[in-house]
C-alpha atoms as a PDB file:
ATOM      1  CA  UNK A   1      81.008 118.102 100.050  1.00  0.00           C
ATOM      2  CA  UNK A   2      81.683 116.730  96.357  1.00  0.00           C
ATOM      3  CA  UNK A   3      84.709 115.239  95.942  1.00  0.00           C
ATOM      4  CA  UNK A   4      86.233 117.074  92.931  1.00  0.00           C
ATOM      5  CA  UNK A   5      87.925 114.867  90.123  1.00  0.00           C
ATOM      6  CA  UNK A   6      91.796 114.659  89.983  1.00  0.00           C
ATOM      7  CA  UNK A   7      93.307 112.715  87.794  1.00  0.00           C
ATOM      8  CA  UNK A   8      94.979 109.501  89.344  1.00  0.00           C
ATOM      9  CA  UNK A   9      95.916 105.878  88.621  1.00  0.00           C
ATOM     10  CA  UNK A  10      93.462 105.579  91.836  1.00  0.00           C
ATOM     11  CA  UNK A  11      90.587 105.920  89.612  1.00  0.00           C
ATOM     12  CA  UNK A  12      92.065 102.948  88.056  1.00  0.00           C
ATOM     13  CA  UNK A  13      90.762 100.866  86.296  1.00  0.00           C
ATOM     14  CA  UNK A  14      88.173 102.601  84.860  1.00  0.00           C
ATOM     15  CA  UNK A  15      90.206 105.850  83.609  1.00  0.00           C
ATOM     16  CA  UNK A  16      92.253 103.836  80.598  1.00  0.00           C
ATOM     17  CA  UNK A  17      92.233 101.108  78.174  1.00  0.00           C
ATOM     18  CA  UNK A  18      93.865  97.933  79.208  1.00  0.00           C
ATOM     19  CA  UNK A  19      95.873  95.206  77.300  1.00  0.00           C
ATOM     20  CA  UNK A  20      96.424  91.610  78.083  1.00  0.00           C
ATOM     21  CA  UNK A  21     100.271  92.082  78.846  1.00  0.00           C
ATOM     22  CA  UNK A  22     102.404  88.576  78.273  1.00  0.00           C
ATOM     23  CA  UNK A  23     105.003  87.179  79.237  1.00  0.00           C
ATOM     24  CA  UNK A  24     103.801  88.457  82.554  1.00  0.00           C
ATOM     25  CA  UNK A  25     107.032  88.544  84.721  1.00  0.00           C
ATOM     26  CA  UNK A  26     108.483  91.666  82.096  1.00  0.00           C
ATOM     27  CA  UNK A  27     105.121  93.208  82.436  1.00  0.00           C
ATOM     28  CA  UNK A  28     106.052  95.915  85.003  1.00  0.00           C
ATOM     29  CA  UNK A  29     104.873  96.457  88.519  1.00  0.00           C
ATOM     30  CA  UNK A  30     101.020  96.895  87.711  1.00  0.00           C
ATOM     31  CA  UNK A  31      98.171  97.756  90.316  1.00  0.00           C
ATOM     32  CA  UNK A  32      99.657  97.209  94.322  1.00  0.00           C
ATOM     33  CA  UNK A  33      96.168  97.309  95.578  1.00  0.00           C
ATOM     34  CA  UNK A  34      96.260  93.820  93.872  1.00  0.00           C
ATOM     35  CA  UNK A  35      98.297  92.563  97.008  1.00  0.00           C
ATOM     36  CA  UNK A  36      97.139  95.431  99.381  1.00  0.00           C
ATOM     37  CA  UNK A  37      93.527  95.084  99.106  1.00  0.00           C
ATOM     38  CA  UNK A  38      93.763  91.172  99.236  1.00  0.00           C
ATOM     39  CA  UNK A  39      95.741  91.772 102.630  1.00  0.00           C
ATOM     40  CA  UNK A  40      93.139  94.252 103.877  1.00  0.00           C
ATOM     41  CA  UNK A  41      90.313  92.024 103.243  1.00  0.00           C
ATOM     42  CA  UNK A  42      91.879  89.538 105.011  1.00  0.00           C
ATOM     43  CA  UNK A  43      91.882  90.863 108.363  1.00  0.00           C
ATOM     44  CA  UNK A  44      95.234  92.970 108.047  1.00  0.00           C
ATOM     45  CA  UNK A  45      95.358  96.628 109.581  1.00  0.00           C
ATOM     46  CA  UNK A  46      96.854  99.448 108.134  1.00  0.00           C
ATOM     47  CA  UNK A  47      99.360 101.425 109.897  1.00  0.00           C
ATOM     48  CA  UNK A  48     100.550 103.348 107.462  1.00  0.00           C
ATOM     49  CA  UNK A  49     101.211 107.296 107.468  1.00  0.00           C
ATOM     50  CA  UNK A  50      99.052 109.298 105.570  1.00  0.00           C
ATOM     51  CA  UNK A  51     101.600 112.460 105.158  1.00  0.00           C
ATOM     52  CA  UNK A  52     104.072 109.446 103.937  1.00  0.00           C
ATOM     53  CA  UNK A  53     104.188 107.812 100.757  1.00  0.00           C
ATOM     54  CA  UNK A  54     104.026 104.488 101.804  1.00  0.00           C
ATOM     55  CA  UNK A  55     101.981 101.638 102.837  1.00  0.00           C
ATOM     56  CA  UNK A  56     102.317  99.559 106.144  1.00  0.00           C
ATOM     57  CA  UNK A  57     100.219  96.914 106.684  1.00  0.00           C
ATOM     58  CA  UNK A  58     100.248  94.027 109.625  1.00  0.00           C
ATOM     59  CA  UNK A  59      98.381  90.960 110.500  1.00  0.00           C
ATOM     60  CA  UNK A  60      95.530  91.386 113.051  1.00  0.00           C
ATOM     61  CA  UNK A  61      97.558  89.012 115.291  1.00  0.00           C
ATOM     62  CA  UNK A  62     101.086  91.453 114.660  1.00  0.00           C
ATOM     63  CA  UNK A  63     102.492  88.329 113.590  1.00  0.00           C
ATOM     64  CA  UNK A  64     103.616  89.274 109.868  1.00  0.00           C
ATOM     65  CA  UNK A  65     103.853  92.456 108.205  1.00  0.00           C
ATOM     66  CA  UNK A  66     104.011  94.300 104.773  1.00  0.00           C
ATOM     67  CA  UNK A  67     105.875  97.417 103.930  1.00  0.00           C
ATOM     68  CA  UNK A  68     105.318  98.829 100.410  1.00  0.00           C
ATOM     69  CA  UNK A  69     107.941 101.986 100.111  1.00  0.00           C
ATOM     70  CA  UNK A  70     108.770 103.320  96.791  1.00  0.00           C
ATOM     71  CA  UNK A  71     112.066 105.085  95.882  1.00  0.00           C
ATOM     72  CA  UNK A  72     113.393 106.624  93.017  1.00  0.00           C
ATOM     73  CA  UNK A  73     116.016 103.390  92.051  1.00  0.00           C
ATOM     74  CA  UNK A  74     112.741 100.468  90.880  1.00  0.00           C
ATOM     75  CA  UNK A  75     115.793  98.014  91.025  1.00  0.00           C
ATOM     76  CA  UNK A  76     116.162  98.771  95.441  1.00  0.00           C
ATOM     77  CA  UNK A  77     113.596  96.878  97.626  1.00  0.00           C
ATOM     78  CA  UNK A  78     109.761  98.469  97.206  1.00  0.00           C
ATOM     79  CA  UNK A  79     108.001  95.947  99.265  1.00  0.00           C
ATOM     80  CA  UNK A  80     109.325  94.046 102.191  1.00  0.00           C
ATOM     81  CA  UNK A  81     107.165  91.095 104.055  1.00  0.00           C
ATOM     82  CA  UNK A  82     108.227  89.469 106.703  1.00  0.00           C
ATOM     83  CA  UNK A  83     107.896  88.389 110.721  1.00  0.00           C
ATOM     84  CA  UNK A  84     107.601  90.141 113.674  1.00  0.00           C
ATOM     85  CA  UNK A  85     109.738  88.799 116.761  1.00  0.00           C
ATOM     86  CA  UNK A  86     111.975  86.065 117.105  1.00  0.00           C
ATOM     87  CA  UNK A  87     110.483  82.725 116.532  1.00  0.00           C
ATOM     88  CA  UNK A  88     110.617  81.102 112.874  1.00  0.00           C
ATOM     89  CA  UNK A  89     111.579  84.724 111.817  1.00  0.00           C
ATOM     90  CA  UNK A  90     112.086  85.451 108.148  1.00  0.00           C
ATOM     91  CA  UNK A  91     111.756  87.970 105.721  1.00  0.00           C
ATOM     92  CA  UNK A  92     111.721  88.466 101.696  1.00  0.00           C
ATOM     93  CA  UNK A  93     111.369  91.661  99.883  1.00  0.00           C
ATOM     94  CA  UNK A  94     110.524  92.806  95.915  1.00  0.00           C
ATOM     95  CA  UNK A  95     112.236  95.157  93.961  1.00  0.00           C
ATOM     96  CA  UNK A  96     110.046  97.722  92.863  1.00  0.00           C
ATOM     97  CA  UNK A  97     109.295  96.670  89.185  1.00  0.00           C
ATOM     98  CA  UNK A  98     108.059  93.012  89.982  1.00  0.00           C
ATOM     99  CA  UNK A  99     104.973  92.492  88.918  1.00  0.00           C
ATOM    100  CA  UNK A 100     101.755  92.977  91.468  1.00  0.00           C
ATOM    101  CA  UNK A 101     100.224  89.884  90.190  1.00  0.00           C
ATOM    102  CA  UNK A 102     103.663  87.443  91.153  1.00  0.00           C
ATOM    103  CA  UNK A 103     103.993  89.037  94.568  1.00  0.00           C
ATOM    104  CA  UNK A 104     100.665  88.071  95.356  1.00  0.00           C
ATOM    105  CA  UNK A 105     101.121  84.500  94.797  1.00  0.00           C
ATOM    106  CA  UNK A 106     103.234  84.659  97.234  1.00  0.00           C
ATOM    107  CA  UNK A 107     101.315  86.713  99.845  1.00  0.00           C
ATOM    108  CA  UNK A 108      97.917  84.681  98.731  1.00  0.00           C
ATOM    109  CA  UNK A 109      99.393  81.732  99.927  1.00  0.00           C
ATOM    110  CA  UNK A 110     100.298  83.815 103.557  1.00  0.00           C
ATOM    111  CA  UNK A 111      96.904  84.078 103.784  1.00  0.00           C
ATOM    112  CA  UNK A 112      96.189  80.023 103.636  1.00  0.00           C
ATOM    113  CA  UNK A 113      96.411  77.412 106.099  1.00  0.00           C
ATOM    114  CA  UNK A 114      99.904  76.098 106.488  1.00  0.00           C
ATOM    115  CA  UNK A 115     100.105  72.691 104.576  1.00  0.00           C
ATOM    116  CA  UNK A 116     101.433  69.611 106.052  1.00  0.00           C
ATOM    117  CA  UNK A 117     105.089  68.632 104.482  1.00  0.00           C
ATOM    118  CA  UNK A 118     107.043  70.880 102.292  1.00  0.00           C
ATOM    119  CA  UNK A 119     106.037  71.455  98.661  1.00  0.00           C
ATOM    120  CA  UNK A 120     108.480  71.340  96.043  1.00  0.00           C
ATOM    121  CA  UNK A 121     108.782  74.242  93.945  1.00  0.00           C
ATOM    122  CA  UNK A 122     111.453  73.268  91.141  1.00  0.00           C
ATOM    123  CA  UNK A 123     109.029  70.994  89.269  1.00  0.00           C
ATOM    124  CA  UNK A 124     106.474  73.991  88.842  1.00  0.00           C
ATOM    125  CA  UNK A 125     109.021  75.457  86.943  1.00  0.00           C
ATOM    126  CA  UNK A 126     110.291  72.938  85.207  1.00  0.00           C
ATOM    127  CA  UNK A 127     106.840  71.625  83.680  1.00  0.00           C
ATOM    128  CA  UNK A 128     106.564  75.330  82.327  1.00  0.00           C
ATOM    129  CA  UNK A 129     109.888  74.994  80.235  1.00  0.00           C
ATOM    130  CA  UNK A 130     112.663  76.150  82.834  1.00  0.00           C
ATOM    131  CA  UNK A 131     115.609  74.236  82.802  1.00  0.00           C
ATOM    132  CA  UNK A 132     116.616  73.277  86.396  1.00  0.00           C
ATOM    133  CA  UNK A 133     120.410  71.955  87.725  1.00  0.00           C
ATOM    134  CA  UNK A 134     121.847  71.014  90.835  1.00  0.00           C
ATOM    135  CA  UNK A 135     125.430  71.263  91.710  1.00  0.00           C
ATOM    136  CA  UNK A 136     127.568  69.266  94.138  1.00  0.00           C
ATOM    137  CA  UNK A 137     126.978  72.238  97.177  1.00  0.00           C
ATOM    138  CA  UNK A 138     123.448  71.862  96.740  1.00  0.00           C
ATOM    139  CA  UNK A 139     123.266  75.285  94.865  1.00  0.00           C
ATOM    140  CA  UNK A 140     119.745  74.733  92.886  1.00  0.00           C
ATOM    141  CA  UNK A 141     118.924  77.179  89.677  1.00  0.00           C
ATOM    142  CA  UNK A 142     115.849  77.174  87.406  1.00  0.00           C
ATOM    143  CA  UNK A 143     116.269  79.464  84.248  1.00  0.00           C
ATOM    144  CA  UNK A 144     113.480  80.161  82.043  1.00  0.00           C
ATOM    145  CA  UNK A 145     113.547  79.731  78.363  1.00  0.00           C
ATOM    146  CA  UNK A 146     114.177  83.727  77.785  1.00  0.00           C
ATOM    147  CA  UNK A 147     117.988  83.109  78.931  1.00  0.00           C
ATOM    148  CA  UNK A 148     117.746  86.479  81.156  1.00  0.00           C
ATOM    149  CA  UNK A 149     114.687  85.286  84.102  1.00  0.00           C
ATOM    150  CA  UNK A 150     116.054  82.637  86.765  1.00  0.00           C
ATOM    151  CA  UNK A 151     115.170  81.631  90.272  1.00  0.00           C
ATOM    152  CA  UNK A 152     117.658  79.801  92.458  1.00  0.00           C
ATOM    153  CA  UNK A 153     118.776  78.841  96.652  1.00  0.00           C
ATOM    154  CA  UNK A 154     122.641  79.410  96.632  1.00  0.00           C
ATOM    155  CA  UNK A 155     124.981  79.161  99.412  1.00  0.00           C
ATOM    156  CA  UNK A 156     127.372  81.798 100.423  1.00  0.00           C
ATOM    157  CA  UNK A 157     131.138  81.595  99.540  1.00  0.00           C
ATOM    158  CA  UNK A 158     132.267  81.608 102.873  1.00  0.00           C
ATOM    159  CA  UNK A 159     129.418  79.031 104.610  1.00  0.00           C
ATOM    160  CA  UNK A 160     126.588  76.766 103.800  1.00  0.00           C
ATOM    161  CA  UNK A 161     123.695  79.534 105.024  1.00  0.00           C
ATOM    162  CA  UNK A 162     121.620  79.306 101.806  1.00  0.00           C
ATOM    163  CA  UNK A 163     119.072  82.380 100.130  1.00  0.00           C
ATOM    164  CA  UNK A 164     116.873  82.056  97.708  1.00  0.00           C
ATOM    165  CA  UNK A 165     116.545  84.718  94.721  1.00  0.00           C
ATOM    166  CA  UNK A 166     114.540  85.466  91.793  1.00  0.00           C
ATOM    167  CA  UNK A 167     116.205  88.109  88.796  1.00  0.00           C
ATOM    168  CA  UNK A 168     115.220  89.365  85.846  1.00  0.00           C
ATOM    169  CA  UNK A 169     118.153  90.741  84.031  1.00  0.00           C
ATOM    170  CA  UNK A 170     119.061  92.436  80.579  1.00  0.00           C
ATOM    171  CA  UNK A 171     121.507  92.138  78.769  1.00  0.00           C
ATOM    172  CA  UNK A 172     123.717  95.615  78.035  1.00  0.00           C
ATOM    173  CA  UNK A 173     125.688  93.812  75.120  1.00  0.00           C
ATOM    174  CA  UNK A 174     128.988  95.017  76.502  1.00  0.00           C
ATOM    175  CA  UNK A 175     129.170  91.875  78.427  1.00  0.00           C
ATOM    176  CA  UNK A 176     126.541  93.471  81.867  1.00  0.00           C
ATOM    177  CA  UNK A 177     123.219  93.348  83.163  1.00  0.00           C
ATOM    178  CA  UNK A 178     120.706  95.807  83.842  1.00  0.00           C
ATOM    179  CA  UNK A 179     118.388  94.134  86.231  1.00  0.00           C
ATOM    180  CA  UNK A 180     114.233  94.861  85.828  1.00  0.00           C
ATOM    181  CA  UNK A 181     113.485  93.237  89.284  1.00  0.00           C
ATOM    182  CA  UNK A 182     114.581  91.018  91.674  1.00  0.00           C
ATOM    183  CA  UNK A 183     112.965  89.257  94.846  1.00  0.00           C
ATOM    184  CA  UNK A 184     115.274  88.301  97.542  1.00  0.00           C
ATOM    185  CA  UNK A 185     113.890  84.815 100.552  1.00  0.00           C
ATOM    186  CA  UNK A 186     115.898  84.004 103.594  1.00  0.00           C
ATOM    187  CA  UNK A 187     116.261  80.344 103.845  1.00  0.00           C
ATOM    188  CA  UNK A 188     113.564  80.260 106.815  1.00  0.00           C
ATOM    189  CA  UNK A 189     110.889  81.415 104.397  1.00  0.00           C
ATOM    190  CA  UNK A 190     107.880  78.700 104.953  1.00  0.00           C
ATOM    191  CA  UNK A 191     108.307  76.763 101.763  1.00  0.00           C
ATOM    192  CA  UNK A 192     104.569  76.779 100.787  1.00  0.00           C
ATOM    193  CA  UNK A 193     105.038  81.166 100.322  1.00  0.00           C
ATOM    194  CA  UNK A 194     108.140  80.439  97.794  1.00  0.00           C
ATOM    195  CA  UNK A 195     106.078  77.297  95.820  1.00  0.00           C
ATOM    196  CA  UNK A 196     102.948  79.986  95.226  1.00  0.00           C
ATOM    197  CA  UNK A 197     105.812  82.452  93.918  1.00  0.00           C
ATOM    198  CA  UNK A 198     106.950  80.181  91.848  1.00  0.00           C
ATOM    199  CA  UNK A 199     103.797  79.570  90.839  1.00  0.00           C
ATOM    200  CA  UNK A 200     102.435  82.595  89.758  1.00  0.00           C
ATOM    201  CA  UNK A 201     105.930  83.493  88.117  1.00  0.00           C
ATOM    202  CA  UNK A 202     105.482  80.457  85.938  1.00  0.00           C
ATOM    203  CA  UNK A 203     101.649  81.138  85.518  1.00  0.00           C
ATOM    204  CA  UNK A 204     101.560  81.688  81.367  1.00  0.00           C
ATOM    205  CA  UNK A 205      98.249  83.477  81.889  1.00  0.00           C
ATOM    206  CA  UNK A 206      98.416  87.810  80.998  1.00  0.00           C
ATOM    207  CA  UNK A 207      97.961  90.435  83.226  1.00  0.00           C
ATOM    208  CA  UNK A 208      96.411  93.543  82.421  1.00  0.00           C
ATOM    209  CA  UNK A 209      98.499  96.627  81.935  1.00  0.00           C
ATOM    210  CA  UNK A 210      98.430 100.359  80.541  1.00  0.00           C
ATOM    211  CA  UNK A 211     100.098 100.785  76.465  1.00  0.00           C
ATOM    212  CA  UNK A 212     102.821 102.619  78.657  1.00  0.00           C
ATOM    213  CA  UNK A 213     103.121 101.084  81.704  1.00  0.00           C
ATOM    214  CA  UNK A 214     105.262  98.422  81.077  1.00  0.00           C
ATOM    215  CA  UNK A 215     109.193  98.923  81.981  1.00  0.00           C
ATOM    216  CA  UNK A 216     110.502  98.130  78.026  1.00  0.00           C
ATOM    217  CA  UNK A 217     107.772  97.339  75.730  1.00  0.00           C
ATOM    218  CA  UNK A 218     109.672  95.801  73.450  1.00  0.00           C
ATOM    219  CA  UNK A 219     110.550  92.474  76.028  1.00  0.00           C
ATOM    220  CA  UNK A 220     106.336  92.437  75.797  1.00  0.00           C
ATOM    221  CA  UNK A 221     103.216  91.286  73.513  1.00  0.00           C
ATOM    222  CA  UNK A 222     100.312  93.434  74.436  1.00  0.00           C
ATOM    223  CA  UNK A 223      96.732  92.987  72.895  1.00  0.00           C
ATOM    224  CA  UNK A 224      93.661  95.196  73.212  1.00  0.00           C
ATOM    225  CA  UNK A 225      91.351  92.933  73.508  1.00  0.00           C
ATOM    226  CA  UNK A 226      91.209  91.535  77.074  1.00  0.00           C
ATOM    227  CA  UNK A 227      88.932  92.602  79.942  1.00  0.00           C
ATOM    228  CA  UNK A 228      88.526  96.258  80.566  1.00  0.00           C
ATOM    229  CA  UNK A 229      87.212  98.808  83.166  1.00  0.00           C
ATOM    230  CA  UNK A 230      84.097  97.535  85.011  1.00  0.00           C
ATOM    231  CA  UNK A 231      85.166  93.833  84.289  1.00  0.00           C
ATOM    232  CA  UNK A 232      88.607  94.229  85.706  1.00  0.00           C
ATOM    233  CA  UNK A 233      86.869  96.144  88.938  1.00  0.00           C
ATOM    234  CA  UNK A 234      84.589  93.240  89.181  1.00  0.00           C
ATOM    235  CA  UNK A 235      86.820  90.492  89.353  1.00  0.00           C
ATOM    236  CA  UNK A 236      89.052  92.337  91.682  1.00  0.00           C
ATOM    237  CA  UNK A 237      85.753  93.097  94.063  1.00  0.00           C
ATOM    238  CA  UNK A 238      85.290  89.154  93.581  1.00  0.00           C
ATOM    239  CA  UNK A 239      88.932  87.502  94.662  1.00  0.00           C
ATOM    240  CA  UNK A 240      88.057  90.205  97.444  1.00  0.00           C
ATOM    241  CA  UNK A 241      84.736  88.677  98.339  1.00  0.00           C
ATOM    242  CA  UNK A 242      86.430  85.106  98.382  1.00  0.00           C
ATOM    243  CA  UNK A 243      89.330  86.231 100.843  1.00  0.00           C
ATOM    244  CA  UNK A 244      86.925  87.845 103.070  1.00  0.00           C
ATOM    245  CA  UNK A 245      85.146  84.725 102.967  1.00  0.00           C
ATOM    246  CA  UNK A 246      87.873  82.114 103.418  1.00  0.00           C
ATOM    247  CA  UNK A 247      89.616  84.504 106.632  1.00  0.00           C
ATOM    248  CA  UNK A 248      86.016  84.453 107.742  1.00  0.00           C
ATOM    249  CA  UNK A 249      85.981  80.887 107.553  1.00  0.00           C
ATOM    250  CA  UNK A 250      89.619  80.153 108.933  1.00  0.00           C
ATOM    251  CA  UNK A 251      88.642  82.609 112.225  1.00  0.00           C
ATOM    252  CA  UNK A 252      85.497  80.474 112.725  1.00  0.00           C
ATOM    253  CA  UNK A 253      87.519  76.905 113.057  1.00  0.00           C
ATOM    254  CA  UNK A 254      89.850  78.290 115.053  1.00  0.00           C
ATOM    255  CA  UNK A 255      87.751  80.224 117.832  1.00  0.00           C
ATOM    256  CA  UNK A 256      87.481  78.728 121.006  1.00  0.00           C
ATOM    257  CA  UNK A 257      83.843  77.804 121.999  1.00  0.00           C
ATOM    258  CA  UNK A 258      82.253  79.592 124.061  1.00  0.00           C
ATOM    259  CA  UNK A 259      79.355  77.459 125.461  1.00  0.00           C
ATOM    260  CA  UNK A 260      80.528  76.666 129.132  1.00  0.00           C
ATOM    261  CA  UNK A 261      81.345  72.994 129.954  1.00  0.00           C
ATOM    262  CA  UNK A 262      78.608  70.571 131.416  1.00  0.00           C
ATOM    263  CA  UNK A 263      78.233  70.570 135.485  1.00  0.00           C
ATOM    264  CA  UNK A 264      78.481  67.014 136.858  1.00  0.00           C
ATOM    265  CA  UNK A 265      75.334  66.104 138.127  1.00  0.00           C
ATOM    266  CA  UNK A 266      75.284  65.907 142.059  1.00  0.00           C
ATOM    267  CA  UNK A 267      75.386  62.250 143.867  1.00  0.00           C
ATOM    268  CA  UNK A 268      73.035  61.638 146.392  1.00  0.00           C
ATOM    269  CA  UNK A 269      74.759  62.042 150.096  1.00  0.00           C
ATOM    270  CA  UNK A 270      73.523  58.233 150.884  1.00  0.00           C
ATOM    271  CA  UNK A 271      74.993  56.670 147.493  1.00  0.00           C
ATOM    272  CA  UNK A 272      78.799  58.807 148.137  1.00  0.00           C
ATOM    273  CA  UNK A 273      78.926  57.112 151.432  1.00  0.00           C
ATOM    274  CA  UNK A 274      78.290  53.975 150.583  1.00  0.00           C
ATOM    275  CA  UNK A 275      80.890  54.094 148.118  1.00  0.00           C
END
């Protein structure tokens, strides 16, 4: 049976023109399969319902899992990653307009081998222009040059459990803010997760976006004249040909081997006794 043709952003990206979209954390949600598929080729399993709009996704050892659930308020929680059980649990979530592109810095780096020590992520931002302080409660807050995008790991009024949060929030001009998106860590997130966040939200590079898919296209410079269609499809075939690849790898080094220890050869009865 032919599969008839219905119009969908799953035909993507072949079905529009694209422009290089900068400064890529106003840049709107983009493409989730950006994340998704990365996951998927990774080794994750989908659980998801297919009478549900919604995707759940988990790690082939149930040890961390994705749930991408859309609802009408882009501000509320979209995507929520986290742990499963009760050992070095934590969990972060995105609201629904952050961009595909930042969330998978983070998730990228779920897929890599934990490093040894705990990266740093201030100076990231601070060599791409944010401004970083420190108060005396050990609050820490990066703001970038735009005045309206921070990041910071605050403390609670009423005890020293700290959380970490990214924002992105407009100005109403009666003294408000209308937030675009905002990405909420527990404190127990592995710090290597927040550093490639923090990465990629610093990364001045532009992402590729619709004319009229971004959230307020006036916050945005968009130019038709970056990759299009089959390009875009075959760089996103290729970061999915190098995760395959590298989970490939990582299961290899970390199999047990197989190959039956060595039998001690047998003594001779006359050489045991005179021992």
């Amino acid at each position: 049976m032919t599969r008839p043709y219905i119009p969908s952003k799953a035909d993507d990206p072949s079905t529009r023109i694209w422009f290089d979209t900068s400064p890529r954390h106003l840049a709107g949600p983009g493409d989730p399969r950006h994340v998704t598929q990365a996951l998927r080729a990774a080794g994750w399993k989908s659980y998801s319902d297919p009478d549900f709009p919604h995707v759940v996704l988990a790690s082939s050892d149930y040890r961390h899992t994705l749930v991408l659930e859309p609802t009408p308020d882009s501000f509320a929680s979209w995507w929520r990653i986290g742990t499963q059980g009760w050992t070095d649990r934590w969990h972060a979530s995105f609201g629904g307009n952050t961009p595909a592109e930042i969330i998978a810095g983070f998730t990228d780096a779920l897929l890599l081998p934990t490093p040894e020590g705990e990266p740093d992520l201030w100076p990231t931002l601070q060599a791409a222009g944010w401004t970083y302080e420190r108060d005396e409660r050990g609050n820490e807050r990066a703001c970038h040059p735009d005045g309206i995008t921070i990041m910071e790991r605050s403390a609670t009024l009423t005890n020293d459990w700290f959380s970490w949060t990214a924002e992105v929030a407009l100005p109403t001009g009666l003294g408000g803010h209308n937030r675009l998106w905002h990405a909420y860590f527990d404190d127990r997130t592995p710090r290597h997760l927040l550093a490639g966040f923090a990465t990629a939200l610093a990364d001045p590079a532009p992402v590729s976006r619709g004319h009229y898919d971004v959230p307020h296209s006036h916050l945005v410079t968009q130019v038709e004249h970056g990759p299009q269609g089959e390009q875009l499809a075959a760089a996103h075939e290729a970061r999915l040909k190098a995760i395959r690849s590298a989970a490939l790898k990582a299961r290899r080094s970390t199999a047990p081997s197989t190959r039956p220890a060595p039998i001690p050869a047998a003594q001779p009865v006359s050489a045991a006794r005179s021992r």
